[in-house]
N, C-alpha and C. Protein backbone atom coordinates (compact mmCIF):
# COMPACT_ATOMS: atom_id res chain seq x y z
N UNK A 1 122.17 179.81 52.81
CA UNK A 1 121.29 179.69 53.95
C UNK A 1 120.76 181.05 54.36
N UNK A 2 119.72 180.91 54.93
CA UNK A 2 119.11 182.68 55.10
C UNK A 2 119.23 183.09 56.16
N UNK A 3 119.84 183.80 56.52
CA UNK A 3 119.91 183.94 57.95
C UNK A 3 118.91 184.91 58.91
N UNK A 4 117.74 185.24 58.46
CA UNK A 4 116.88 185.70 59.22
C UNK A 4 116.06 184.29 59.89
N UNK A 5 115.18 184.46 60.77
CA UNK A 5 114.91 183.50 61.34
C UNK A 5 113.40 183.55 61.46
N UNK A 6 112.57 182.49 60.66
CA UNK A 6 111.58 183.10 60.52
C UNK A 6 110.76 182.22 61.86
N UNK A 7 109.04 182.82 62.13
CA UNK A 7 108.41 181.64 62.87
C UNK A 7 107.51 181.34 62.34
N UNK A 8 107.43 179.90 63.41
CA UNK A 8 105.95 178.33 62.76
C UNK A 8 105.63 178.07 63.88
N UNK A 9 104.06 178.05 63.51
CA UNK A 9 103.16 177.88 64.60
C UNK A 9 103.32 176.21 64.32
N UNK A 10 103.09 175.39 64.74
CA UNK A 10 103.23 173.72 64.32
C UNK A 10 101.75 172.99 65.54
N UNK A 11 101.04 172.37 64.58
CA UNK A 11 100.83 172.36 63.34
C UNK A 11 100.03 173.13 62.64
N UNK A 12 100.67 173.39 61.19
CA UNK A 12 100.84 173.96 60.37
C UNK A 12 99.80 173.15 59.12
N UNK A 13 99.88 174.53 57.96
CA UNK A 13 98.81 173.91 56.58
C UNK A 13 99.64 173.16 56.10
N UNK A 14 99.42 172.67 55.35
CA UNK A 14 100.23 171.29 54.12
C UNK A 14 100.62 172.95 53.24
N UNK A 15 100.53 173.69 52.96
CA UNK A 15 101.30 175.09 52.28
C UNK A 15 101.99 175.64 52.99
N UNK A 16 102.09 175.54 54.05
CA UNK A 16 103.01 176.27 55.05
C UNK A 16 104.27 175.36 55.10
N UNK A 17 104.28 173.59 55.26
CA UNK A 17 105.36 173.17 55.05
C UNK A 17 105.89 173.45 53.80
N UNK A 18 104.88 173.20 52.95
CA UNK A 18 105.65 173.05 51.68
C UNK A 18 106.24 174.48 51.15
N UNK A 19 106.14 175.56 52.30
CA UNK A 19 107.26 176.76 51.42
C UNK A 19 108.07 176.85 52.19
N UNK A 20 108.35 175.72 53.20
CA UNK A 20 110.01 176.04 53.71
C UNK A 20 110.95 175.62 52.84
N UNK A 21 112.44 176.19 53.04
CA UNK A 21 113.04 175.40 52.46
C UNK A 21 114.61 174.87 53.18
N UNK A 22 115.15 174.35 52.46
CA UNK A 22 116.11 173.79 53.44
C UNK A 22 117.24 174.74 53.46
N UNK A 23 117.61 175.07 55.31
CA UNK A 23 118.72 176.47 55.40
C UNK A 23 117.41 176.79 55.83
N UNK A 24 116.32 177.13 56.06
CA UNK A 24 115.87 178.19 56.88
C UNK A 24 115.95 178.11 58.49
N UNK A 25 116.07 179.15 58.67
CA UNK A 25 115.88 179.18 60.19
C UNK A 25 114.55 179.32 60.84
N UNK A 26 114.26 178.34 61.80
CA UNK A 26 112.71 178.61 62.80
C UNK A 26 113.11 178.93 63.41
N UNK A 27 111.97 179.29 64.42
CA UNK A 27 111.72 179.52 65.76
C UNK A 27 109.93 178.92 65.76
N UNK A 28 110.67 177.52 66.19
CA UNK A 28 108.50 176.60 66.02
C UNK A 28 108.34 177.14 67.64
N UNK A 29 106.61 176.86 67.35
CA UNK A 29 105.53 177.15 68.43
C UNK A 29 104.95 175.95 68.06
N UNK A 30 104.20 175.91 69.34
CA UNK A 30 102.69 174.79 69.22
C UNK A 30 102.97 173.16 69.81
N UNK A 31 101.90 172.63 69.32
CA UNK A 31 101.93 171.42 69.87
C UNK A 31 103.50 169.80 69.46
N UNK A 32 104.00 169.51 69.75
CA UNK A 32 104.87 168.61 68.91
C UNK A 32 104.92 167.17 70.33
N UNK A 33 105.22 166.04 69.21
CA UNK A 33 105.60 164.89 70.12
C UNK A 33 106.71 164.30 70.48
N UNK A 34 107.13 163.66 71.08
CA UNK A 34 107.91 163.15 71.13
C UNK A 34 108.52 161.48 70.96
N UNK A 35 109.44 161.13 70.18
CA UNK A 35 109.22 159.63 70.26
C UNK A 35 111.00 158.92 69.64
N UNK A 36 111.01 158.23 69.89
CA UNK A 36 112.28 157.57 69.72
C UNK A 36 112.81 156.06 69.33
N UNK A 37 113.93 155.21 69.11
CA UNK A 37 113.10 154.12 68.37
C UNK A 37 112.06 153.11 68.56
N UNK A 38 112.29 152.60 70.01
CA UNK A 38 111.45 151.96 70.77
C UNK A 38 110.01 152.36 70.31
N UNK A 39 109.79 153.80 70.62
CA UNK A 39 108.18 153.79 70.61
C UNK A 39 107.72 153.89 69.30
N UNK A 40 109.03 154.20 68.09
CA UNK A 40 108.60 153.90 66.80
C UNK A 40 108.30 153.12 66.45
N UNK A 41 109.09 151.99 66.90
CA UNK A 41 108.79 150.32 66.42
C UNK A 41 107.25 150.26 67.48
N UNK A 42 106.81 150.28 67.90
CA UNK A 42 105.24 150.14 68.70
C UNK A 42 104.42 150.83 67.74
N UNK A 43 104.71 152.48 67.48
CA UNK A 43 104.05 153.36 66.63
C UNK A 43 103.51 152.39 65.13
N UNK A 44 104.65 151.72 64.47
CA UNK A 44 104.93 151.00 63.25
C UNK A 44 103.83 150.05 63.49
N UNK A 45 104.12 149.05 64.65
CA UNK A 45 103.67 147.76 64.77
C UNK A 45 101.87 147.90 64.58
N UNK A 46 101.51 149.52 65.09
CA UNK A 46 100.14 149.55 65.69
C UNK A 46 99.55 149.79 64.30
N UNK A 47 100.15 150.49 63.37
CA UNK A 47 99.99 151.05 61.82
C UNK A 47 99.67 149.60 61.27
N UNK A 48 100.52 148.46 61.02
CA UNK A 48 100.26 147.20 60.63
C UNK A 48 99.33 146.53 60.90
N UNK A 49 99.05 146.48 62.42
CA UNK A 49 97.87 146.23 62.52
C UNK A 49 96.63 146.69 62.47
N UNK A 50 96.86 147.84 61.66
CA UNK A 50 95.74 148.67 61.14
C UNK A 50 94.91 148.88 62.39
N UNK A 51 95.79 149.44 63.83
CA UNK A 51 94.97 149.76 65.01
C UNK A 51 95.34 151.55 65.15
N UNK A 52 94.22 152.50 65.70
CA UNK A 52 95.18 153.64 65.95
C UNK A 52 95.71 154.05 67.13
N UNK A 53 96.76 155.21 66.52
CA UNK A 53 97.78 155.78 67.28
C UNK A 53 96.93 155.93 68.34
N UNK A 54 98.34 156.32 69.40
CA UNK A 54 98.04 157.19 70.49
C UNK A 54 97.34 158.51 70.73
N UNK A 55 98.05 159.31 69.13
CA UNK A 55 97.61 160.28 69.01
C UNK A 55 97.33 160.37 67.54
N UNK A 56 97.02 161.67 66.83
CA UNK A 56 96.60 161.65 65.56
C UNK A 56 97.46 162.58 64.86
N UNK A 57 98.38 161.21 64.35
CA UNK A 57 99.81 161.46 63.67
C UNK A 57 99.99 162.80 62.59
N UNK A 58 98.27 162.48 61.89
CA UNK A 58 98.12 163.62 60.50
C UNK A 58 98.67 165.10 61.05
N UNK A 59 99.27 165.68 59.86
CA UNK A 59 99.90 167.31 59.89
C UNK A 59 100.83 167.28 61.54
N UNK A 60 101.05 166.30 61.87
CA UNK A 60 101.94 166.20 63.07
C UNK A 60 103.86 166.63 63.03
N UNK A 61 104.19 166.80 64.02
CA UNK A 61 105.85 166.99 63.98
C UNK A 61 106.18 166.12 65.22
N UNK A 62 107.31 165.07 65.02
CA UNK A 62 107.61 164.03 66.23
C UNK A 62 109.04 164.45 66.14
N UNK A 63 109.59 165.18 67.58
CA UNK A 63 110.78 165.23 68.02
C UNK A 63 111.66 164.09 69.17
N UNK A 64 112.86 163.35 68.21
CA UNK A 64 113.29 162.85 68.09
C UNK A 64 114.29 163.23 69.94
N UNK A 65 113.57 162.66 70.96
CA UNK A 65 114.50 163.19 72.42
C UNK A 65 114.03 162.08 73.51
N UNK A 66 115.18 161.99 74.03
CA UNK A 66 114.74 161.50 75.26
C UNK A 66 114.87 162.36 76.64
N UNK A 67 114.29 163.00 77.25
CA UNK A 67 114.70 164.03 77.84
C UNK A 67 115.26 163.29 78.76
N UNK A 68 116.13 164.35 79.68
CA UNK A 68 116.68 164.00 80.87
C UNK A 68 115.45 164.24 82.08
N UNK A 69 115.70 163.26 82.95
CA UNK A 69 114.59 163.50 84.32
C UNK A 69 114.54 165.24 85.08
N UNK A 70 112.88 165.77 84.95
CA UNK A 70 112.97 166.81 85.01
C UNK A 70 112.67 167.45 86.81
N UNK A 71 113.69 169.15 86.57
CA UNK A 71 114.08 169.02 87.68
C UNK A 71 112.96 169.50 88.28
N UNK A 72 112.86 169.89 89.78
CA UNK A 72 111.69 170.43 90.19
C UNK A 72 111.49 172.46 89.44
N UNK A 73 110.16 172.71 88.99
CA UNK A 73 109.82 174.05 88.90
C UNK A 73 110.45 173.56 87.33
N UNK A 74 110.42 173.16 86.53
CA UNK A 74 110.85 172.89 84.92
C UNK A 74 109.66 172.01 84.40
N UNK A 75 109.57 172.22 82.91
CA UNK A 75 108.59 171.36 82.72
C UNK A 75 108.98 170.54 82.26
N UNK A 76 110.45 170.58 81.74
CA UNK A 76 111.22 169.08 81.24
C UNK A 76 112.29 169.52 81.77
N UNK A 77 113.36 167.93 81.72
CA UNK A 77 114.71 168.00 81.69
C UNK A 77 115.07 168.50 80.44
N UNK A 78 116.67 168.50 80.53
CA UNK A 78 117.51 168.54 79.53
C UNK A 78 117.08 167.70 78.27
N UNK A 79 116.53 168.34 77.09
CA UNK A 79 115.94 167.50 76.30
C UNK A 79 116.86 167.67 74.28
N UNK A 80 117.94 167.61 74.38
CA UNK A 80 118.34 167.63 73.62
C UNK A 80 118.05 166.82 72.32
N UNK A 81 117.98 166.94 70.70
CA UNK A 81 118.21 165.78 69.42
C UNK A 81 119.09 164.99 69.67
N UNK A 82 117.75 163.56 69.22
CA UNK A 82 118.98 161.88 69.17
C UNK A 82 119.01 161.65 67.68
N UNK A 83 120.32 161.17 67.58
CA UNK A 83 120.71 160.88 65.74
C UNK A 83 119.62 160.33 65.39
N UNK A 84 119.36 161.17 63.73
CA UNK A 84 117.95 160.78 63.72
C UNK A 84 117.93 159.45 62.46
N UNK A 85 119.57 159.29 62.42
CA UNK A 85 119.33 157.91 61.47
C UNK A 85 118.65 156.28 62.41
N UNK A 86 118.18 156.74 63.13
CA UNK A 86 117.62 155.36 64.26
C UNK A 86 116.45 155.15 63.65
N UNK A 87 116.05 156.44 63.39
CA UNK A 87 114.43 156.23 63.07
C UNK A 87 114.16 156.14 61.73
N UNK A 88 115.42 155.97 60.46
CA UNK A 88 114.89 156.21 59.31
C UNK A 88 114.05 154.17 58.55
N UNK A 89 114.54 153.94 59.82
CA UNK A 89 113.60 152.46 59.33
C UNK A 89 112.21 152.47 59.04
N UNK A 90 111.86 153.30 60.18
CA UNK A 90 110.37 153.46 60.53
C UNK A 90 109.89 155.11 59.78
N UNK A 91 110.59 156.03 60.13
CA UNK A 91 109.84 157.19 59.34
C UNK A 91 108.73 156.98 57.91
N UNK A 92 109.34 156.12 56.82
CA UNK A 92 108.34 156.27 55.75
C UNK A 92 107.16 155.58 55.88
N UNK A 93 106.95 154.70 56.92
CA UNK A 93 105.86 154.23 57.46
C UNK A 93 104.97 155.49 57.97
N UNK A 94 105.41 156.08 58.97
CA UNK A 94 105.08 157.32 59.94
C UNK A 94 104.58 158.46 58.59
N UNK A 95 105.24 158.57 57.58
CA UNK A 95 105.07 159.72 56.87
C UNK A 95 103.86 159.29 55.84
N UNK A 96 103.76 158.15 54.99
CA UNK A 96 102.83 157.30 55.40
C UNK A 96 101.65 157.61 55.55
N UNK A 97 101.41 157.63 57.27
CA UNK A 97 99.77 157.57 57.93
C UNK A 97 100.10 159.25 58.03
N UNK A 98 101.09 160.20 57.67
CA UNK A 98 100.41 161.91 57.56
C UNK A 98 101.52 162.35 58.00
N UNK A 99 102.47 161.82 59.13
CA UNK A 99 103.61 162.80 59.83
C UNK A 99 103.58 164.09 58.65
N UNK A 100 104.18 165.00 59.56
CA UNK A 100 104.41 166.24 57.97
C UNK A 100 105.73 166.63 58.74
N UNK A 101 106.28 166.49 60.04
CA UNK A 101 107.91 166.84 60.34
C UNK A 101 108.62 165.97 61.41
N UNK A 102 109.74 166.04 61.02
CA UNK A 102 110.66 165.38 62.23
C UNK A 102 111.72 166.35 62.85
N UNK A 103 112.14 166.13 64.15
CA UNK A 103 113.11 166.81 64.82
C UNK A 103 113.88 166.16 65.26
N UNK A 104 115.51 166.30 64.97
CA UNK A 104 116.05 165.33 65.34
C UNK A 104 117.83 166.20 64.67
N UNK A 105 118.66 165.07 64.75
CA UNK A 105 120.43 166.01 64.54
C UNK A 105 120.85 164.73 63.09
N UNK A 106 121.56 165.16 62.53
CA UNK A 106 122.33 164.55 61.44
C UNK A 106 121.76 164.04 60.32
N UNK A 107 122.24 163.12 59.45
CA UNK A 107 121.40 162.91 58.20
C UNK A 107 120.48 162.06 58.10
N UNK A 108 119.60 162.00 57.12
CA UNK A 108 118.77 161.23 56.60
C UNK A 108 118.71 160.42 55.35
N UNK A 109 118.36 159.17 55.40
CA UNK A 109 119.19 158.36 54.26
C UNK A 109 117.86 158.68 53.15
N UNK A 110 117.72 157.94 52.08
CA UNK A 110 117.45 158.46 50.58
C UNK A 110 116.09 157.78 50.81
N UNK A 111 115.74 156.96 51.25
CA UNK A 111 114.60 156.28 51.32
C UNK A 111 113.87 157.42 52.51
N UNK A 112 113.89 158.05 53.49
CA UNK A 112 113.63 158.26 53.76
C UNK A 112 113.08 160.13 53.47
N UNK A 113 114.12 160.42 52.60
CA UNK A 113 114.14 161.72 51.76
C UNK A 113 113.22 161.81 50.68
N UNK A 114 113.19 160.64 49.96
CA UNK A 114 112.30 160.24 48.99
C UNK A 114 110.65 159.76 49.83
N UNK A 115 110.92 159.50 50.86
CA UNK A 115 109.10 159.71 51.55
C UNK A 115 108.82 161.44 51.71
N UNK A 116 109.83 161.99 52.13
CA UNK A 116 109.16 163.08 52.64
C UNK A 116 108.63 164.23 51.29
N UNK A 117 109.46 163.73 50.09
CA UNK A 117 109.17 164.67 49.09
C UNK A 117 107.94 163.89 48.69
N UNK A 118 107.15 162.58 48.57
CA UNK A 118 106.38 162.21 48.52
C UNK A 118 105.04 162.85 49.39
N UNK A 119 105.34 163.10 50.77
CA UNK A 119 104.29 163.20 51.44
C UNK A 119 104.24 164.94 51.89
N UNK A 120 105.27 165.74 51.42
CA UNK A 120 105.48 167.13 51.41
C UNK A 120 105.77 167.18 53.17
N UNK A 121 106.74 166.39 53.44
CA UNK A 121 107.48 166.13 54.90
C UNK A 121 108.76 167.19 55.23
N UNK A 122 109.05 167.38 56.20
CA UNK A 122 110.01 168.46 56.49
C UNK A 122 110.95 167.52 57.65
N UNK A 123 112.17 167.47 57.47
CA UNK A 123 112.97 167.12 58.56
C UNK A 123 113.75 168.58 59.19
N UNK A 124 113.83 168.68 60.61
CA UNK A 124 114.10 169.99 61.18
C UNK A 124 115.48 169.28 61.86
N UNK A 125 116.52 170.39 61.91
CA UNK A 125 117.78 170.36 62.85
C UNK A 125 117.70 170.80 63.53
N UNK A 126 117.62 169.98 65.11
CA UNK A 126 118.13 170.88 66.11
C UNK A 126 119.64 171.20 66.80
N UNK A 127 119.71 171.51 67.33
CA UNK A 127 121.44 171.41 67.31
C UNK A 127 121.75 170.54 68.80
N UNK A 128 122.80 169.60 68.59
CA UNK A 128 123.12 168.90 69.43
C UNK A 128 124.30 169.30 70.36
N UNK A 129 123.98 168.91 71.70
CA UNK A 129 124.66 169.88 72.62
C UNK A 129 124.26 170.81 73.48
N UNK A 130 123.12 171.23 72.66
CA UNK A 130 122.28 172.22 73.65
C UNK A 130 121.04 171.94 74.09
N UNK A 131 121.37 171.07 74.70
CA UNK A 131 119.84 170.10 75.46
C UNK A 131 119.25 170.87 76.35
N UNK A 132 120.34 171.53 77.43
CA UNK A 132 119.16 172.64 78.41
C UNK A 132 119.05 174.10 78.30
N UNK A 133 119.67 174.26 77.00
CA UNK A 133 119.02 175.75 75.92
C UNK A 133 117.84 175.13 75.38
N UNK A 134 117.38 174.03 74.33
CA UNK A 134 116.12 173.86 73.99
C UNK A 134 115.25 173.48 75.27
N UNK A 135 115.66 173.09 75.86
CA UNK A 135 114.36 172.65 77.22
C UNK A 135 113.82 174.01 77.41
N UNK A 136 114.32 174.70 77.60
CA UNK A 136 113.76 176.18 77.87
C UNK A 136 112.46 176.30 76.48
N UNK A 137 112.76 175.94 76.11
CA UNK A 137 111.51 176.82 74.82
C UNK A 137 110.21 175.40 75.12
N UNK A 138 110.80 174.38 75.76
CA UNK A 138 109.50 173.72 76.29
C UNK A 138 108.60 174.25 77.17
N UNK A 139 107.27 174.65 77.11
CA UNK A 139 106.45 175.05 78.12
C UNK A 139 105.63 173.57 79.11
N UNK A 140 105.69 172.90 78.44
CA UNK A 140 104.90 171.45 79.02
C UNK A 140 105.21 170.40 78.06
N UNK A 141 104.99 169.46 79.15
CA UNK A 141 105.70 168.14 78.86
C UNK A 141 104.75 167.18 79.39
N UNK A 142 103.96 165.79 78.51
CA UNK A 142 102.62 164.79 79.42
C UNK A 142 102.95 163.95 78.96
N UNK A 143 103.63 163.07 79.57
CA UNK A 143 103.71 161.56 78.78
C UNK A 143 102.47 160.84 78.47
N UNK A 144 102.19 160.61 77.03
CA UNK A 144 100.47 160.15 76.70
C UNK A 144 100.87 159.06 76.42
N UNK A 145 101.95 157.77 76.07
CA UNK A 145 101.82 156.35 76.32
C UNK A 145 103.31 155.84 75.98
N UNK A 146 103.34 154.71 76.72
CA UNK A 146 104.26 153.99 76.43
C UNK A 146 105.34 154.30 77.68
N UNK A 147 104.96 154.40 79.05
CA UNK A 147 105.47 155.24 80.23
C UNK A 147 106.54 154.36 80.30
N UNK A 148 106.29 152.73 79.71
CA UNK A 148 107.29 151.72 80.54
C UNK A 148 108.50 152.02 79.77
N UNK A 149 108.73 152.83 78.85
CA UNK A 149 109.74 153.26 78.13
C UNK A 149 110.78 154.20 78.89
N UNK A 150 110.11 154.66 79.93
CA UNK A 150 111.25 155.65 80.42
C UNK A 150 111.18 156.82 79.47
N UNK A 151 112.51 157.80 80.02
CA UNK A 151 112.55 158.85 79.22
C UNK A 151 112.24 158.93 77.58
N UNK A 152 111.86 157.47 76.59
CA UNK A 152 111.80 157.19 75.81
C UNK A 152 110.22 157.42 75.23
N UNK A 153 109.35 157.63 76.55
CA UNK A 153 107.60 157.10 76.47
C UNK A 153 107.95 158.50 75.54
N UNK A 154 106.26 158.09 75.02
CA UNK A 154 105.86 159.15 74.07
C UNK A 154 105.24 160.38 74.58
N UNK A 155 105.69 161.84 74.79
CA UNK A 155 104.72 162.60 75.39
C UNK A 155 104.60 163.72 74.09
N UNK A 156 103.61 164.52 75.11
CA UNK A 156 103.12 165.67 73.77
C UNK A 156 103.91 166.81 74.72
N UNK A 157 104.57 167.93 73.71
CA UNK A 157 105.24 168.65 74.15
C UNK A 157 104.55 169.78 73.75
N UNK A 158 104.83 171.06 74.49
CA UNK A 158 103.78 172.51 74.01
C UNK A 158 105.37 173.27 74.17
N UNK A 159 105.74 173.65 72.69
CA UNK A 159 107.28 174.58 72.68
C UNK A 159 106.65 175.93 72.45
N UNK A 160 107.88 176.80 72.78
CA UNK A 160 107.41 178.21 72.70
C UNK A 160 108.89 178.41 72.08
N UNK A 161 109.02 178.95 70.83
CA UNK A 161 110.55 179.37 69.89
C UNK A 161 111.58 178.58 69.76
N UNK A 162 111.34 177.63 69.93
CA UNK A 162 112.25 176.31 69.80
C UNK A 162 112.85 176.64 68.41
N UNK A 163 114.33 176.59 68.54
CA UNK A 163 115.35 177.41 67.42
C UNK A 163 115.58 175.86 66.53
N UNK A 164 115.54 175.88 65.18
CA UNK A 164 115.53 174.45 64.03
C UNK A 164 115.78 175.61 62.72
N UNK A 165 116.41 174.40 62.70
CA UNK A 165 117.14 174.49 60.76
C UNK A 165 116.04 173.81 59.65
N UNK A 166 115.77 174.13 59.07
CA UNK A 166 114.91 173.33 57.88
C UNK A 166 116.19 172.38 57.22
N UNK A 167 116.43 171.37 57.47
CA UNK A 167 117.66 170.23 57.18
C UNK A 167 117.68 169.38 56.00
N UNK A 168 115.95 169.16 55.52
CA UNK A 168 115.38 168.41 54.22
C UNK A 168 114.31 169.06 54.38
N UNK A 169 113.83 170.12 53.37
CA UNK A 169 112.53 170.61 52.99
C UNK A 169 111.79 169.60 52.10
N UNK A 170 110.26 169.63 51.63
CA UNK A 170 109.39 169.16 51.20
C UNK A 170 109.96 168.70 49.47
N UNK A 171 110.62 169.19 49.02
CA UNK A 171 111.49 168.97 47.61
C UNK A 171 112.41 168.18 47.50
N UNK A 172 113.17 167.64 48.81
CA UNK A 172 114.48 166.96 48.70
C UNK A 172 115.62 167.75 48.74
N UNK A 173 115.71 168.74 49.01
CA UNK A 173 116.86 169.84 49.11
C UNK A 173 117.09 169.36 50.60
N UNK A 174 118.91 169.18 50.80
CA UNK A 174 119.35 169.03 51.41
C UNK A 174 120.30 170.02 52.41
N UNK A 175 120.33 170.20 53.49
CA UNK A 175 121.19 171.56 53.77
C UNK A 175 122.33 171.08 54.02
N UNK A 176 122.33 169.56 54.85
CA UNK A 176 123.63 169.04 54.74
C UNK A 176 124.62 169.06 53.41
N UNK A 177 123.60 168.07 52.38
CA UNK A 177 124.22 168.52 51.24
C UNK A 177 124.74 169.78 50.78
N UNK A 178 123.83 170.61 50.68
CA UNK A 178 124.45 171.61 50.70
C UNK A 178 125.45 172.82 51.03
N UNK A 179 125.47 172.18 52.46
CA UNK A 179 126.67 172.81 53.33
C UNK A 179 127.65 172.03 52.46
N UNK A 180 127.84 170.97 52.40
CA UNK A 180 129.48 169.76 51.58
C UNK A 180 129.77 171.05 50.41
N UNK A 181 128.74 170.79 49.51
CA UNK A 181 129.34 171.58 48.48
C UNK A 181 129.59 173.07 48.48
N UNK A 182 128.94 173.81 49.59
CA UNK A 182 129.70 174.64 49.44
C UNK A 182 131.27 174.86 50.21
N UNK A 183 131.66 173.95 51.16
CA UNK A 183 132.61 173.87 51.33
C UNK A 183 133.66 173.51 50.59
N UNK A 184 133.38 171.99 49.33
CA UNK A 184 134.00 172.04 48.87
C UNK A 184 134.09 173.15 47.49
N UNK A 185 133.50 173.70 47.26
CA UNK A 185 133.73 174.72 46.18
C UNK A 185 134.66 175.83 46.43
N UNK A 186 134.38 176.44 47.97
CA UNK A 186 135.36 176.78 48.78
C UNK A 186 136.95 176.79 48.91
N UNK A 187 136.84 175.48 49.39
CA UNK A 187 138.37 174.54 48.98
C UNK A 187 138.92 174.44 47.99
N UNK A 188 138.13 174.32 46.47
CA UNK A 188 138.61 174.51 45.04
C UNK A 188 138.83 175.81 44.42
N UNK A 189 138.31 176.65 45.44
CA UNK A 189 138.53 178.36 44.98
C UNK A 189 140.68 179.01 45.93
N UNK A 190 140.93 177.41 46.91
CA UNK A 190 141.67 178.36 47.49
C UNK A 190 143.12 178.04 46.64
């Protein structure tokens, strides 16, 4: 894993994802959304019916949060990563109509690994636990639909250094995976 920490403006070229790799460290900027399963399954439903999004999914990054209710003088609550195996029903749909990243904590199953090397997709780690350390790198927060969702609606978020792991780069390289084995190689060296 590399431990310098590089930065991404988001969104980004279709070459810019595709030279991360998995183990890198960000620090993203720019525009990102937010959405969770509820508004995925709506997101999905609207794709089927060949109606469009809310917003315009292409070269997009959808972070995987429900924030906590925000306090006064903040532009969000506590907005920590939800396990992002909720959404791997719906992601290859999403990746699909253009997504190019997700934000979100833990693994991603094979169907959904196998879209993103298809569509040169990036899944990002954020780290779980530190919900009102990342709120800070939020500058603004607008819920653009789906309000009856609660902390769940879909808003557009404007981050400033929001700290992520590259977790599944555009190739299928895994960091999870990769963390296992080097632990266990580790373990077979002791």
């Amino acid at each position: 894993m590399s431990e310098e920490r590089k930065r991404l403006q988001i969104p980004c070229s279709e070459e810019e994802y595709r030279s991360l790799r998995a183990g890198d460290r960000l620090l993203i900027s720019g525009t990102l959304y937010t959405a969770r399963d509820a508004a995925h399954k709506r997101l999905c439903a609207l794709l089927d019916e060949g109606r469009e999004l809310p917003f315009d999914i292409r070269g997009q990054v959808i972070y995987y949060v429900g924030p906590a209710p925000t306090p006064p003088g903040y532009a969000i609550g506590s907005a920590g990563p939800t396990t992002s195996y909720r959404m791997d029903k719906y992601a290859p749909r999403l990746l699909d109509a253009g997504l190019k990243g997700m934000i979100g904590k833990g693994l991603r199953n094979d169907e959904v690994k196998a879209s993103m090397k298809k569509n040169g997709a990036v899944y990002f780690a954020a780290t779980g636990g530190a919900a009102a350390l990342i709120a800070r790198s939020i500058i603004s927060s607008e819920v653009i639909a789906y309000e009856d969702l609660g902390t769940e609606a879909v808003r557009k978020l404007e981050v400033r250094d929001m700290p992520v792991i590259v977790a599944v780069d555009p190739d299928g390289n895994d960091a999870y995976e990769a963390g296992r084995e080097e632990c266990r190689a580790a373990l077979a060296s002791l």
